[in-house]
C-alpha atoms as a PDB file:
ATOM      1  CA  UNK A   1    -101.121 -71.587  94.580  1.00  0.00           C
ATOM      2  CA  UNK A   2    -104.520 -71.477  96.297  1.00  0.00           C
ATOM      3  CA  UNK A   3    -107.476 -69.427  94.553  1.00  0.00           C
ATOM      4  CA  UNK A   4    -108.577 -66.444  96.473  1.00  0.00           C
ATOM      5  CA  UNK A   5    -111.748 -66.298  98.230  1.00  0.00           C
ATOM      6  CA  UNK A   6    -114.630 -64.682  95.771  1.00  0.00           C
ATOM      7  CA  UNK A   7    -117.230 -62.296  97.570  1.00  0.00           C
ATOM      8  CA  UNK A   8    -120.705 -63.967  97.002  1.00  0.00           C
ATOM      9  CA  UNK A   9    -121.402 -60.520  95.623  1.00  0.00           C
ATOM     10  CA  UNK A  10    -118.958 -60.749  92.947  1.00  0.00           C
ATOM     11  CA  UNK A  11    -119.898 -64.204  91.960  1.00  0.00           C
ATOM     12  CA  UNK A  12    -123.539 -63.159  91.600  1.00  0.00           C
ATOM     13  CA  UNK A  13    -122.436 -60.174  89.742  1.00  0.00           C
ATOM     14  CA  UNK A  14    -121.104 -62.371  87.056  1.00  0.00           C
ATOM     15  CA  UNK A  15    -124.304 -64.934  86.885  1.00  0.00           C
ATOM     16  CA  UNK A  16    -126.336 -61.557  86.890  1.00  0.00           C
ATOM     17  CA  UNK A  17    -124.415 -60.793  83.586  1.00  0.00           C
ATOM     18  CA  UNK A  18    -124.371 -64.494  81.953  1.00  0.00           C
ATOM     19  CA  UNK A  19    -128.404 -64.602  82.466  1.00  0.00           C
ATOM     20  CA  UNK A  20    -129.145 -61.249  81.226  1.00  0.00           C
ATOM     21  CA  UNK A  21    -126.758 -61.856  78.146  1.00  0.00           C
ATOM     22  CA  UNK A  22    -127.925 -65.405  77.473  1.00  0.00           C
ATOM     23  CA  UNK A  23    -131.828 -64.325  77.644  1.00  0.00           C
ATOM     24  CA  UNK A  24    -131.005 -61.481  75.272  1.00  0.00           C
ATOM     25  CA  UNK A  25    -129.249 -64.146  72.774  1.00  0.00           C
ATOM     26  CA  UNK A  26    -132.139 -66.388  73.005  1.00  0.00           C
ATOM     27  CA  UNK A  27    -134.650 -63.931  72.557  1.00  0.00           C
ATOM     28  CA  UNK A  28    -132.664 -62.352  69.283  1.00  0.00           C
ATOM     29  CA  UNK A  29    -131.669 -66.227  68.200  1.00  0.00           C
ATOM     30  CA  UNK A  30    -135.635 -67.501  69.129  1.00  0.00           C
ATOM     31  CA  UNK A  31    -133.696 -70.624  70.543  1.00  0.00           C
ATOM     32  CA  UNK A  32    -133.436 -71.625  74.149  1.00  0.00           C
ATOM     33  CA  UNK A  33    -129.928 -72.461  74.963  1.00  0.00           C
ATOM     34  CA  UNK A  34    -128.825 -73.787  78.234  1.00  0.00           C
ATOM     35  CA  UNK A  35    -127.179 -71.536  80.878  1.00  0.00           C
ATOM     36  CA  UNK A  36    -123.950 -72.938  80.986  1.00  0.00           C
ATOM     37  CA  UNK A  37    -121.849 -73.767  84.434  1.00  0.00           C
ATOM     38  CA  UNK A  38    -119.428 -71.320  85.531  1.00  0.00           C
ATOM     39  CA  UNK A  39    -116.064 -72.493  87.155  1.00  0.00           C
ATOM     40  CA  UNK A  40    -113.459 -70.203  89.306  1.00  0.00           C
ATOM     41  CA  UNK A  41    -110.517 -72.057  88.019  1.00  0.00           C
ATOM     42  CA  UNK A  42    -108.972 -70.779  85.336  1.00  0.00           C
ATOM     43  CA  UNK A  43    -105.248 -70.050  85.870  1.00  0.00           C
ATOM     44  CA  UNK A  44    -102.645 -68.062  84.664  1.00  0.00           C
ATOM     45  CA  UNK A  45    -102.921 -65.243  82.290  1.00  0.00           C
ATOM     46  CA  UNK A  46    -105.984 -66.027  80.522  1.00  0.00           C
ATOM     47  CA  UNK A  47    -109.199 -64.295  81.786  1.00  0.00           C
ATOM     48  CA  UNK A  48    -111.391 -67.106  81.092  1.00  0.00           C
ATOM     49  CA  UNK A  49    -112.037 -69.793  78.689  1.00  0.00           C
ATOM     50  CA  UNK A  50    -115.370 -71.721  77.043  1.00  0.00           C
ATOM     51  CA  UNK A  51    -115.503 -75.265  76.951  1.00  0.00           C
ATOM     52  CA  UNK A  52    -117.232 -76.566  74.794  1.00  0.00           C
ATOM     53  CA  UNK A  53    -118.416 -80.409  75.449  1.00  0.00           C
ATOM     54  CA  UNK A  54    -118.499 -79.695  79.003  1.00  0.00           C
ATOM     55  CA  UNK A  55    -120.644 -76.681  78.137  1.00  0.00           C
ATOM     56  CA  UNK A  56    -118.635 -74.834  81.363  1.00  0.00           C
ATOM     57  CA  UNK A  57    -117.268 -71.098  81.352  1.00  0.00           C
ATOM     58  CA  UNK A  58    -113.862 -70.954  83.464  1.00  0.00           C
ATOM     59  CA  UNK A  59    -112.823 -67.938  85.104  1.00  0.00           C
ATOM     60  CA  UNK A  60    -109.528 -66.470  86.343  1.00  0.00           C
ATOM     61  CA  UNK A  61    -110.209 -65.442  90.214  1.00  0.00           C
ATOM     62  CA  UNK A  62    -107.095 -63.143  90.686  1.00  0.00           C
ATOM     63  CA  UNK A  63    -107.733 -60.940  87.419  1.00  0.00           C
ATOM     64  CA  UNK A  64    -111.883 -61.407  88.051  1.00  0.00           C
ATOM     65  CA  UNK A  65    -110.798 -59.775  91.750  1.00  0.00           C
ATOM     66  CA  UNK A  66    -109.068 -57.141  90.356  1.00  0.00           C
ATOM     67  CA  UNK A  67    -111.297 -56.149  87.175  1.00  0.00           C
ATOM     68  CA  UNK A  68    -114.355 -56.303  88.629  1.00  0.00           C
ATOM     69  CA  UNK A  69    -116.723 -54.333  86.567  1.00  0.00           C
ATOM     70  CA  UNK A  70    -114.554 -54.504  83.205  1.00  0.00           C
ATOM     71  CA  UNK A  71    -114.311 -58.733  83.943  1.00  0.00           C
ATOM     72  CA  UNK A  72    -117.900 -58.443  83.917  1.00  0.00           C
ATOM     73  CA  UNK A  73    -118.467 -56.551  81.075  1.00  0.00           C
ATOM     74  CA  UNK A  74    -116.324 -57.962  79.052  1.00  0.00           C
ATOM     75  CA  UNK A  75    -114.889 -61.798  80.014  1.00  0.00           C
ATOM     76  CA  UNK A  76    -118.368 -63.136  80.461  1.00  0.00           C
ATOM     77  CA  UNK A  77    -119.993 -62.561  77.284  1.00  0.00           C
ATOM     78  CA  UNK A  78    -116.612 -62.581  75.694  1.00  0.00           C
ATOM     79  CA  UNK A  79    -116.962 -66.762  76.680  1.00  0.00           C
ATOM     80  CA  UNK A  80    -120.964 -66.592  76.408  1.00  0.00           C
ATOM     81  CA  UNK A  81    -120.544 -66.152  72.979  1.00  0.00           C
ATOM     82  CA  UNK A  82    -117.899 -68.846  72.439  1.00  0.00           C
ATOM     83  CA  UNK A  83    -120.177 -71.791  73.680  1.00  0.00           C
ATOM     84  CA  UNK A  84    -123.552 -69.592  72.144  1.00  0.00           C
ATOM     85  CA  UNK A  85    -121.603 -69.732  68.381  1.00  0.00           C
ATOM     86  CA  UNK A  86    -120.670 -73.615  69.066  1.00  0.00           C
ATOM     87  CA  UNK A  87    -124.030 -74.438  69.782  1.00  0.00           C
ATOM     88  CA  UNK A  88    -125.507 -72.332  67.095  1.00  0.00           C
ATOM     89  CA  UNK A  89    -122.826 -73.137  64.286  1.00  0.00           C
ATOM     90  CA  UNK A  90    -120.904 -76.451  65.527  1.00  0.00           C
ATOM     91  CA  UNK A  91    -117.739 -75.835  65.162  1.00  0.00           C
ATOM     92  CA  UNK A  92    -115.917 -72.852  63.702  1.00  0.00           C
ATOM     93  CA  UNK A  93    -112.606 -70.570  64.069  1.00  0.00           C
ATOM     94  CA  UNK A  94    -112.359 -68.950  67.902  1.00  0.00           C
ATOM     95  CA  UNK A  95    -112.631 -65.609  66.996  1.00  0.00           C
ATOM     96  CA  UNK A  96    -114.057 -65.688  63.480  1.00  0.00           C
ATOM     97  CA  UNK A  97    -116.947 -63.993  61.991  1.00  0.00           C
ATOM     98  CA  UNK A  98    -119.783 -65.915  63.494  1.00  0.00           C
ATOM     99  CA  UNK A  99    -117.862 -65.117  67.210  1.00  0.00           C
ATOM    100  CA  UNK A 100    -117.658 -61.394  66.163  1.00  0.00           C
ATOM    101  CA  UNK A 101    -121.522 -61.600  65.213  1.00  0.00           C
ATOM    102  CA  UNK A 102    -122.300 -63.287  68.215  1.00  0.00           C
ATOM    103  CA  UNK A 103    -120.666 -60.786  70.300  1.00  0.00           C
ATOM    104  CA  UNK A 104    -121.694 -57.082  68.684  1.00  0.00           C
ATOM    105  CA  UNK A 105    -124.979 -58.319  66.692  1.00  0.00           C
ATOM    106  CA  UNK A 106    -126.570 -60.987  69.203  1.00  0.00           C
ATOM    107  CA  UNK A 107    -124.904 -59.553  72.578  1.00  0.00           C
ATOM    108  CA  UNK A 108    -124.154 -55.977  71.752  1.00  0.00           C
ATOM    109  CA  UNK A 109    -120.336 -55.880  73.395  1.00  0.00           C
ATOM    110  CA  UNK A 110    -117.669 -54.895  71.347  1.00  0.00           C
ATOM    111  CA  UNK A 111    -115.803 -57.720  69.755  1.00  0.00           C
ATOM    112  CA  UNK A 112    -111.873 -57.865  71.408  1.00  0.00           C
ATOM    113  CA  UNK A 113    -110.003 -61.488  71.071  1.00  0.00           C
ATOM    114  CA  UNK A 114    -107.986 -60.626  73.777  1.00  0.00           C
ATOM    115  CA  UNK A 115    -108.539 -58.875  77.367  1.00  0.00           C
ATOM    116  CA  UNK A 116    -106.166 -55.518  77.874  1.00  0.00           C
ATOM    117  CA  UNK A 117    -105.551 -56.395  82.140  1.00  0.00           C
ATOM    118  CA  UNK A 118    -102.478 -56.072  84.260  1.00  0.00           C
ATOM    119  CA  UNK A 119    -101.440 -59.760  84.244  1.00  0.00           C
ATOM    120  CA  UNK A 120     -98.396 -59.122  86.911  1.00  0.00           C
ATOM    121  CA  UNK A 121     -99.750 -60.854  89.856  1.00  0.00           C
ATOM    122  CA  UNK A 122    -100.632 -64.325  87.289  1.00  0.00           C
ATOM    123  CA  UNK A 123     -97.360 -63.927  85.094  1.00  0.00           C
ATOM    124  CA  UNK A 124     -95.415 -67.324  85.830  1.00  0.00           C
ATOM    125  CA  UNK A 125     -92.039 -66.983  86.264  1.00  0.00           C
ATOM    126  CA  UNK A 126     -89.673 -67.421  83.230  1.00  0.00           C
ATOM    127  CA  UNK A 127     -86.479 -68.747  82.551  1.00  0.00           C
ATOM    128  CA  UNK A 128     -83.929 -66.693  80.186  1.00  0.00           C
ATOM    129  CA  UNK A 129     -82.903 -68.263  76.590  1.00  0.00           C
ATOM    130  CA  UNK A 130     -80.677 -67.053  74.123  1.00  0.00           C
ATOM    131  CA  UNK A 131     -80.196 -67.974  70.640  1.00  0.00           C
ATOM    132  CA  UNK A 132     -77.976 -65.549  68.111  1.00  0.00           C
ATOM    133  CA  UNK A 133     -79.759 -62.755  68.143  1.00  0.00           C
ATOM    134  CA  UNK A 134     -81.956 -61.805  71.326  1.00  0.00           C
ATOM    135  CA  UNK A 135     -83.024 -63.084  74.890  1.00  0.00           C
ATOM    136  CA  UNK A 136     -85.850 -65.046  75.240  1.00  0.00           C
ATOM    137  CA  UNK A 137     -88.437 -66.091  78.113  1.00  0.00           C
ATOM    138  CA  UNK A 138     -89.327 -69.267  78.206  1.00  0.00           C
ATOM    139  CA  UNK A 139     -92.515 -70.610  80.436  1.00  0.00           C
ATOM    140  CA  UNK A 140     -91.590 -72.620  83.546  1.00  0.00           C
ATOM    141  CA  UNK A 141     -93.396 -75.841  81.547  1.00  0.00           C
ATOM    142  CA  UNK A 142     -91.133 -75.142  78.166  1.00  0.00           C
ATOM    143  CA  UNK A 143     -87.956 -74.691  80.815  1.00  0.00           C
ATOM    144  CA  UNK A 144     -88.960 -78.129  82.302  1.00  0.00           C
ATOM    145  CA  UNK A 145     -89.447 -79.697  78.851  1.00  0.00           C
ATOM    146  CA  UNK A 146     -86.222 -78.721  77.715  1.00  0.00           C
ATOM    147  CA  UNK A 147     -84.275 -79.845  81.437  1.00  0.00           C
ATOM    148  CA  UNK A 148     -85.690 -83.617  80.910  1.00  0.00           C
ATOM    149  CA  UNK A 149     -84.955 -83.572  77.596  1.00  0.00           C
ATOM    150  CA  UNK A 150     -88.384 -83.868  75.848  1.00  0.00           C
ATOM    151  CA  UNK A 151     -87.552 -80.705  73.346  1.00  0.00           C
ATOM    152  CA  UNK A 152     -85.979 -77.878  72.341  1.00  0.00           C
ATOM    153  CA  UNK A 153     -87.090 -74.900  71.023  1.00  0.00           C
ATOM    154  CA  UNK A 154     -85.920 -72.351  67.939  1.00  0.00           C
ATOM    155  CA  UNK A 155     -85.799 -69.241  67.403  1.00  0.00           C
ATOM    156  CA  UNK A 156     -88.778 -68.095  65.053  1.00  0.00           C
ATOM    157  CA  UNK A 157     -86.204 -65.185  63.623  1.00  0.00           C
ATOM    158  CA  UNK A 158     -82.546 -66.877  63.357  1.00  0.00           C
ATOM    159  CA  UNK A 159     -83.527 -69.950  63.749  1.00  0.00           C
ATOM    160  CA  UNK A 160     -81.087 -70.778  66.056  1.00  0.00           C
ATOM    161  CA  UNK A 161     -81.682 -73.594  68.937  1.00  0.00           C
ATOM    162  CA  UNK A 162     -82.685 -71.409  72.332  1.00  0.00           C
ATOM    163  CA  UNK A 163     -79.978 -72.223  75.197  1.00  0.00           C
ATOM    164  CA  UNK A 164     -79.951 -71.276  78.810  1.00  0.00           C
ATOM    165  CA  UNK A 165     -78.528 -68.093  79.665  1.00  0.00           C
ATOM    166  CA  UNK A 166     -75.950 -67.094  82.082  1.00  0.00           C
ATOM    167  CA  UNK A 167     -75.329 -64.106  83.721  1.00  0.00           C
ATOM    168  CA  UNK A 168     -71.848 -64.574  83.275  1.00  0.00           C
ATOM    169  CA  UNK A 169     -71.783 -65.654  79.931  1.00  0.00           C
END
C-alpha cells in the first residue's frame, strides 16, 4: 500500500513542534541534544515510533492525515521524549518513570503510553481462530506463520491450540 501524499504544511507543522519541544528540553536539561530525523513510514496501527541508534522518529502518514492537530500535540513529543530519555539515561523501560518525567516535567504534555485514534483505515485484515472457549483474530503475519508451519499459537485463557475457523463449522 502506497503512503499518502503529506501537505508540506503538515510536515512543517510537525518539525515546528519537534524544534520547539526539543529547545525547551535542552534549555530545562542545559544539554544540547541533536534534532533527530523524522521519517513518514511508520505503518500500521502504531502512531509513531523512536529509534534509538538511528536516532530517527517514524511517523504513521494515514493516522498523522487524519489527526492533525492531536498527532501533533501528542505523537511528536510522545517519541521526542523516547530518544530525549535514551540519550539522557541510556537505556531504560519504554514508558517508565524517567519517560513519564521526560514527558510532563521536561516537555509539559501529559504522559499517555498509548494514542486514543480511529485505527480503521490501518487495521490489517485478520483471520478468525478458535480455541475452546472464544474467537480469536489473528494478524495476517501470525495467519501466515501458522499456514507454513513455523508456529502455532494458544490460547492465553484455556490454553487450548488456536485453529482456523469455519463458517460452517
Amino acid at each position: 500500500m502506497k503512503s499518502p501524499r503529506l501537505p508540506i504544511a503538515l510536515q512543517q507543522a510537525v518539525m515546528r513542534s519537534l524544534r520547539d519541544k526539543l529547545a525547551l528540553a535542552n534549555q530545562r536539561l542545559d544539554r544540547q541534544y541533536p534534532e533527530p530525523s523524522v521519517v513518514y513510514q511508520q505503518r500500521g496501527t502504531a502512531a509513531g515510533t523512536a529509534w534509538l541508534e538511528p536516532y530517527e522518529i517514524r511517523l504513521n502518514p494515514v493516522l498523522m492525515l487524519e489527526n492533525q492537530q492531536a498527532f501533533i500535540d501528542e505523537v511528536v513529543p510522545h517519541e521526542l521524549a523516547h530518544l530525549l530519555v535514551w540519550k539522557h539515561f541510556g537505556r531504560v523501560a519504554p514508558h517508565g518513570k524517567e519517560w513519564k518525567w521526560m514527558m510532563e516535567s521536561v516537555l509539559g504534555v501529559p504522559a499517555r503510553r498509548t494514542h486514543r485514534f480511529e485505527v480503521t483505515s490501518v487495521r490489517a485484515n485478520t483471520f478468525p481462530y478458535h480455541c475452546g472457549c472464544q474467537l480469536h483474530q489473528l494478524t495476517v503475519r501470525r495467519h501466515n506463520r501458522v499456514v507454513r508451519g513455523e508456529t502455532e499459537y494458544r490460547c492465553t485463557q484455556c490454553g487450548n491450540r488456536l485453529t482456523p475457523h469455519s463458517d460452517d463449522a
